[in-house]
Protein backbone atom coordinates (compact mmCIF):
# COMPACT_ATOMS: atom_id res chain seq x y z
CA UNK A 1 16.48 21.14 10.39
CA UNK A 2 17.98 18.98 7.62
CA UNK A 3 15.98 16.00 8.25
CA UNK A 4 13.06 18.22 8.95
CA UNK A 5 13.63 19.34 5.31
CA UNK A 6 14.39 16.33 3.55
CA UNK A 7 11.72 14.07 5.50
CA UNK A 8 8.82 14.77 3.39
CA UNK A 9 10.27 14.22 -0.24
CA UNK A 10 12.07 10.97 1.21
CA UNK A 11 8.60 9.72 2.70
CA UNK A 12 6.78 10.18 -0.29
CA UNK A 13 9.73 8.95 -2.76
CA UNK A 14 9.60 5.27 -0.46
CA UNK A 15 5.92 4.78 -0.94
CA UNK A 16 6.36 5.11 -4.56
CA UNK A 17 8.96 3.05 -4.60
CA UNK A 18 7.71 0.59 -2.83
CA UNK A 19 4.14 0.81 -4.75
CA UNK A 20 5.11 0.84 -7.90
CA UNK A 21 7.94 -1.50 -7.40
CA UNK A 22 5.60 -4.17 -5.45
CA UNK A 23 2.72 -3.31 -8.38
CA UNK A 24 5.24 -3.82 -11.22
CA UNK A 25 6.48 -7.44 -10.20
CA UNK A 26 2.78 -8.51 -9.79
CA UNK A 27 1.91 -7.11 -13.22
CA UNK A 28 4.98 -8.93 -14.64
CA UNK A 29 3.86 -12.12 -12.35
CA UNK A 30 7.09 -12.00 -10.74
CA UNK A 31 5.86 -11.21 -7.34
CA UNK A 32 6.90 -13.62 -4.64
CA UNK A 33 3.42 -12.29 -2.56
CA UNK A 34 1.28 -13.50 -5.87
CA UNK A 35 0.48 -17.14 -4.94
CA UNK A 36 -0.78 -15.42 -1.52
CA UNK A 37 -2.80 -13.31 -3.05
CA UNK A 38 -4.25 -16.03 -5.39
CA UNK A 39 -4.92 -18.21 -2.25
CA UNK A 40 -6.77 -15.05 -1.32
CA UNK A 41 -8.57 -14.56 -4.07
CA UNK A 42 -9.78 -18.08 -4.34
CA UNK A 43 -11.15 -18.30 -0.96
CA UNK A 44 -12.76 -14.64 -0.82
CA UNK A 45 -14.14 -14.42 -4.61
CA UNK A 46 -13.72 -17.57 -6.30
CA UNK A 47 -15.60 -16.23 -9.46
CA UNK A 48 -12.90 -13.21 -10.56
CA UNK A 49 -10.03 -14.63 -12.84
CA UNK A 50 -6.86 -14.42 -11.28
CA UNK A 51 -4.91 -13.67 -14.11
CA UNK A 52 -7.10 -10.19 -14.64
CA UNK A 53 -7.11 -9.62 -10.89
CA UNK A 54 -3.67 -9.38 -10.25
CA UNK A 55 -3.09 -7.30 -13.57
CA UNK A 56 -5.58 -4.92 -11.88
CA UNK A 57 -3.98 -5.48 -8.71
CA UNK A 58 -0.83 -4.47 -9.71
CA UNK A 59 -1.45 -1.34 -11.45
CA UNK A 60 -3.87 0.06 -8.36
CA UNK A 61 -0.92 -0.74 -6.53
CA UNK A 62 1.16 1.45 -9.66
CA UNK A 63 -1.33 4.28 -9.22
CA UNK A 64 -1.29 4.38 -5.46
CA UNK A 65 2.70 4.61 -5.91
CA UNK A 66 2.55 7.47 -8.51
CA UNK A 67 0.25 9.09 -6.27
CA UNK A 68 2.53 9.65 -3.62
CA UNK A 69 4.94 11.17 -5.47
CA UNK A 70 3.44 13.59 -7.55
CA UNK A 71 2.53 16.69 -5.71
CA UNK A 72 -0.61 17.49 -4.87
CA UNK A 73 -2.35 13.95 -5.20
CA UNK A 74 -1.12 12.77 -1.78
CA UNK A 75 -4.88 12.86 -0.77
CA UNK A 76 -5.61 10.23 -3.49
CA UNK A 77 -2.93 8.41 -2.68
CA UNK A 78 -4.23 7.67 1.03
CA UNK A 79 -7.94 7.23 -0.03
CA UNK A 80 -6.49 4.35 -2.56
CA UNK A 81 -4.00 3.25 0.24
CA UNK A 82 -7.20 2.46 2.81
CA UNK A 83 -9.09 -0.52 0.92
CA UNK A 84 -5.49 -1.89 -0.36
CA UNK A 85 -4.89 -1.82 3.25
CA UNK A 86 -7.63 -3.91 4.40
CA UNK A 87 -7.58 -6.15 1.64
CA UNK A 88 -3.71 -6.99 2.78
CA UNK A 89 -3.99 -7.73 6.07
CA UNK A 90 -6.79 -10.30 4.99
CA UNK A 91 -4.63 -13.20 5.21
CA UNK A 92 -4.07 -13.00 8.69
CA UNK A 93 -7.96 -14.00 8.97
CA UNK A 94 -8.52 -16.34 5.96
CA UNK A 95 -5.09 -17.59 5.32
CA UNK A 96 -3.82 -18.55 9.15
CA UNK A 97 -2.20 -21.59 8.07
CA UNK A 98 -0.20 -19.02 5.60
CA UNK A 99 0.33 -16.33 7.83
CA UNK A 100 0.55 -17.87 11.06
CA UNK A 101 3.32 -20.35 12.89
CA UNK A 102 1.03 -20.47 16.34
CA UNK A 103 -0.30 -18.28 18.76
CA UNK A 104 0.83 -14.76 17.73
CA UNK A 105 3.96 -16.22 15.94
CA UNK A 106 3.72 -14.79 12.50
CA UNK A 107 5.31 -16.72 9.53
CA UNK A 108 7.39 -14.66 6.90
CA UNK A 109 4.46 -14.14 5.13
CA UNK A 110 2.50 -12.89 8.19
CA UNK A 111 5.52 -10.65 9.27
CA UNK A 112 5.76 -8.95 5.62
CA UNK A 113 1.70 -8.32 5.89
CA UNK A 114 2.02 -6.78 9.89
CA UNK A 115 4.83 -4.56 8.33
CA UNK A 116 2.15 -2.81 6.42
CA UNK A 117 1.25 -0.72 10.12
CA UNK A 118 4.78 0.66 9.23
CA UNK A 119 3.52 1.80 5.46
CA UNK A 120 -0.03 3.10 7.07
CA UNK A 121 1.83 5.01 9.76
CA UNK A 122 3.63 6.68 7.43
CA UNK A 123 1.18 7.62 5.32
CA UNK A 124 -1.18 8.98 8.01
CA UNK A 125 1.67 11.57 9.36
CA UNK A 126 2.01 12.29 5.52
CA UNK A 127 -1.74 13.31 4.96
CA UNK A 128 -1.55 14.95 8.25
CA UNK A 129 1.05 17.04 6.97
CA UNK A 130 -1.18 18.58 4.10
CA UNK A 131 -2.92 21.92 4.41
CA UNK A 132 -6.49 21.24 5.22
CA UNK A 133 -9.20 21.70 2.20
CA UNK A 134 -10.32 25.13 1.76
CA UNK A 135 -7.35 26.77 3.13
CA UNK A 136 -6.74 29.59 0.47
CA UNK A 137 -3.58 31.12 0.30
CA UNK A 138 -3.40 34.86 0.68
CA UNK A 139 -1.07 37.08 -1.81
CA UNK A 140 -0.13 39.99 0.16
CA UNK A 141 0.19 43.31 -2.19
């Protein structure tokens, strides 16, 4: 019953963290995943500015974070999570000799991007968790 209580609050509390955390060190161009995402960004738009992209980057990844946690905008939070998702696992496709070692032998890189199915998973049992649209509560008298 405990973690049954507590598992909800804790999931939403480490996407945040992990979010805003991740968004914050790219903002402040601290981010050990930023030279990966400027090889990314260089080989998939070539005409967008890096230094603005990541800034943006960064704080979508912020919002997505500050989404989870506040109640009621875990909805957003998984709609913003789906094209940050597929933009991620990108490098696997145009960045092999980043992400790759050989033949399904993932470098760090590559392991930190496949731990993502971890983040989506999580989110998904979140959202499934919410009370479906429309649902109206009823006050009895």
């Amino acid at each position: 019953m405990f973690m049954r209580k507590i598992s909800y609050p804790l999931a939403r509390f480490a996407l945040f963290t992990v979010f805003f955390w991740f968004g914050t060190l790219k903002v402040l161009s601290t981010s050990p995943a930023n030279p990966l995402v400027e090889n990314l960004l260089h080989k998939t738009l070539p005409f967008i500015d890096f230094q603005h992209f990541i800034v943006f980057f960064g704080c979508f990844e912020m919002a997505i974070g500050i989404a989870f946690l506040v109640p009621g905008l875990e909805r957003l939070a998984v709609a913003l999570l789906i094209p940050h998702m597929a933009t991620t696992f990108m490098p696997l496709i145009f960045l092999p000799q980043i992400t790759w070692q050989s033949f399904l032998t993932p470098t760090l890189e590559g392991q930190y991007i496949i731990k993502n199915l971890v983040i989506i998973a999580l989110a998904l049992s979140l959202g499934a968790h919410l009370k479906p649209f429309g649902t109206k509560k009823i006050i009895s008298a």
